[in-house]
C-alpha atoms as a PDB file:
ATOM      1  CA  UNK A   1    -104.709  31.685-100.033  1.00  0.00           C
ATOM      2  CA  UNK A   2    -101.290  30.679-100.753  1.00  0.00           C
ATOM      3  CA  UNK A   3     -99.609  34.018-100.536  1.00  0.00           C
ATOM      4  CA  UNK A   4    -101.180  34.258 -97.122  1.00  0.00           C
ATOM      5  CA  UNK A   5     -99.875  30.710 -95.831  1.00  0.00           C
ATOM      6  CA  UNK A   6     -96.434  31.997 -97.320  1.00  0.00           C
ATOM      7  CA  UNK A   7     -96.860  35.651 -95.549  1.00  0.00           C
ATOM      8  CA  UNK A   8     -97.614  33.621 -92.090  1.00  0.00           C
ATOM      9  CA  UNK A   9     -94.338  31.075 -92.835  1.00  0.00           C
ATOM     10  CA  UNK A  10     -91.950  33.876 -93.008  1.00  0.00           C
ATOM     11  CA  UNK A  11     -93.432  35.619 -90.105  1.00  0.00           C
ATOM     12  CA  UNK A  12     -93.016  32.587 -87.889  1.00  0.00           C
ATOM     13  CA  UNK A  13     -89.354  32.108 -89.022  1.00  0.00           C
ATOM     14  CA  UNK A  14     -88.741  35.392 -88.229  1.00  0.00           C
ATOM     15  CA  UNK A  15     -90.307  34.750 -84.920  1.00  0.00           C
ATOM     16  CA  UNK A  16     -88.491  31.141 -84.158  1.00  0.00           C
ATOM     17  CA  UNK A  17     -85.386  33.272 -85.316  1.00  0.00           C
ATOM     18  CA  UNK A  18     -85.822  36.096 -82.610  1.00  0.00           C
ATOM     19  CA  UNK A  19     -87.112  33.465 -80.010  1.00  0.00           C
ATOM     20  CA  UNK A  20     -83.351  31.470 -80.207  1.00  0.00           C
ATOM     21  CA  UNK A  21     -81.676  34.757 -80.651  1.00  0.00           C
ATOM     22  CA  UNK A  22     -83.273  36.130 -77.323  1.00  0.00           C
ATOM     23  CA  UNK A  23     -82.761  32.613 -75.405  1.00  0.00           C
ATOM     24  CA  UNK A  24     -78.873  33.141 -76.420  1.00  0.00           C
ATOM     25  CA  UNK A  25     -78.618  36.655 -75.429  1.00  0.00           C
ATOM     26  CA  UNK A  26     -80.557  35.877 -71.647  1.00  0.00           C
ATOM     27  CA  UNK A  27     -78.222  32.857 -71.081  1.00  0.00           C
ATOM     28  CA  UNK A  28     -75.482  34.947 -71.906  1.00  0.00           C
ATOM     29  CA  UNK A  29     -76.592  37.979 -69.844  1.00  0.00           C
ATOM     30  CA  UNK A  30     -76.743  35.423 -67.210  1.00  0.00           C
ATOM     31  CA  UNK A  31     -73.814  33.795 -67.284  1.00  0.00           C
ATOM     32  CA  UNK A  32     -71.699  36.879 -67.568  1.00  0.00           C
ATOM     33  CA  UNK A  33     -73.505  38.435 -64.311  1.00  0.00           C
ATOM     34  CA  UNK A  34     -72.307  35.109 -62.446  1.00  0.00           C
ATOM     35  CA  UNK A  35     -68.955  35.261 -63.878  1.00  0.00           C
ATOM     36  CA  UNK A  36     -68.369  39.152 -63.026  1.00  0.00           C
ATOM     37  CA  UNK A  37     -69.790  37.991 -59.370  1.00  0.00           C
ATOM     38  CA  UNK A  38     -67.594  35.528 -58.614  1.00  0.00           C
ATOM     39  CA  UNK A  39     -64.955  37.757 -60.013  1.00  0.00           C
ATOM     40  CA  UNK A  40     -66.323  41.337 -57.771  1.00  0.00           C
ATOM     41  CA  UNK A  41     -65.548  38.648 -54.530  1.00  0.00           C
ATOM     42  CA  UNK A  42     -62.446  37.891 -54.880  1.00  0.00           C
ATOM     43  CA  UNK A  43     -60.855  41.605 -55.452  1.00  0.00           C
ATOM     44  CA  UNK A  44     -63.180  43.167 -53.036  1.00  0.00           C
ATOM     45  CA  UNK A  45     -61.975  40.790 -50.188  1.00  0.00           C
ATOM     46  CA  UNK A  46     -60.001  42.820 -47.612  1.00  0.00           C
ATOM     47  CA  UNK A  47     -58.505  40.672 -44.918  1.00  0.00           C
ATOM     48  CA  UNK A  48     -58.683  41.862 -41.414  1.00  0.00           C
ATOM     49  CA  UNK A  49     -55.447  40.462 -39.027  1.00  0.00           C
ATOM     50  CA  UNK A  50     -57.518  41.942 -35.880  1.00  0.00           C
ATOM     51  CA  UNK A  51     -59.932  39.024 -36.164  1.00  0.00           C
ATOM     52  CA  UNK A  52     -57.184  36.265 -36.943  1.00  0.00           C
ATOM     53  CA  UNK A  53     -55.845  36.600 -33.372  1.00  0.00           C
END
């Protein structure tokens, strides 16, 4: 009984372990996306003087 209690300890580690290292690489993933937005804006922006008139 106790090498089954040990067997189901190591497997939730594992889990809690893959559960943080997932969370980091989504808020990551995320904040990289917003950051390569905000960056595809501002050297995509073509000005247009026919409209400034």
């Amino acid at each position: 009984m106790d090498t089954v209690k040990k067997v189901l300890k190591v497997i939730g580690i594992i889990a809690a372990v893959a559960g943080v290292a997932a969370g980091i690489y989504f808020a990551v993933k995320k904040f990289l996306e917003k950051k390569n937005a905000e960056a595809d804006c501002e050297e995509n922006y073509v000005s247009c003087s026919c409209c400034e008139a």
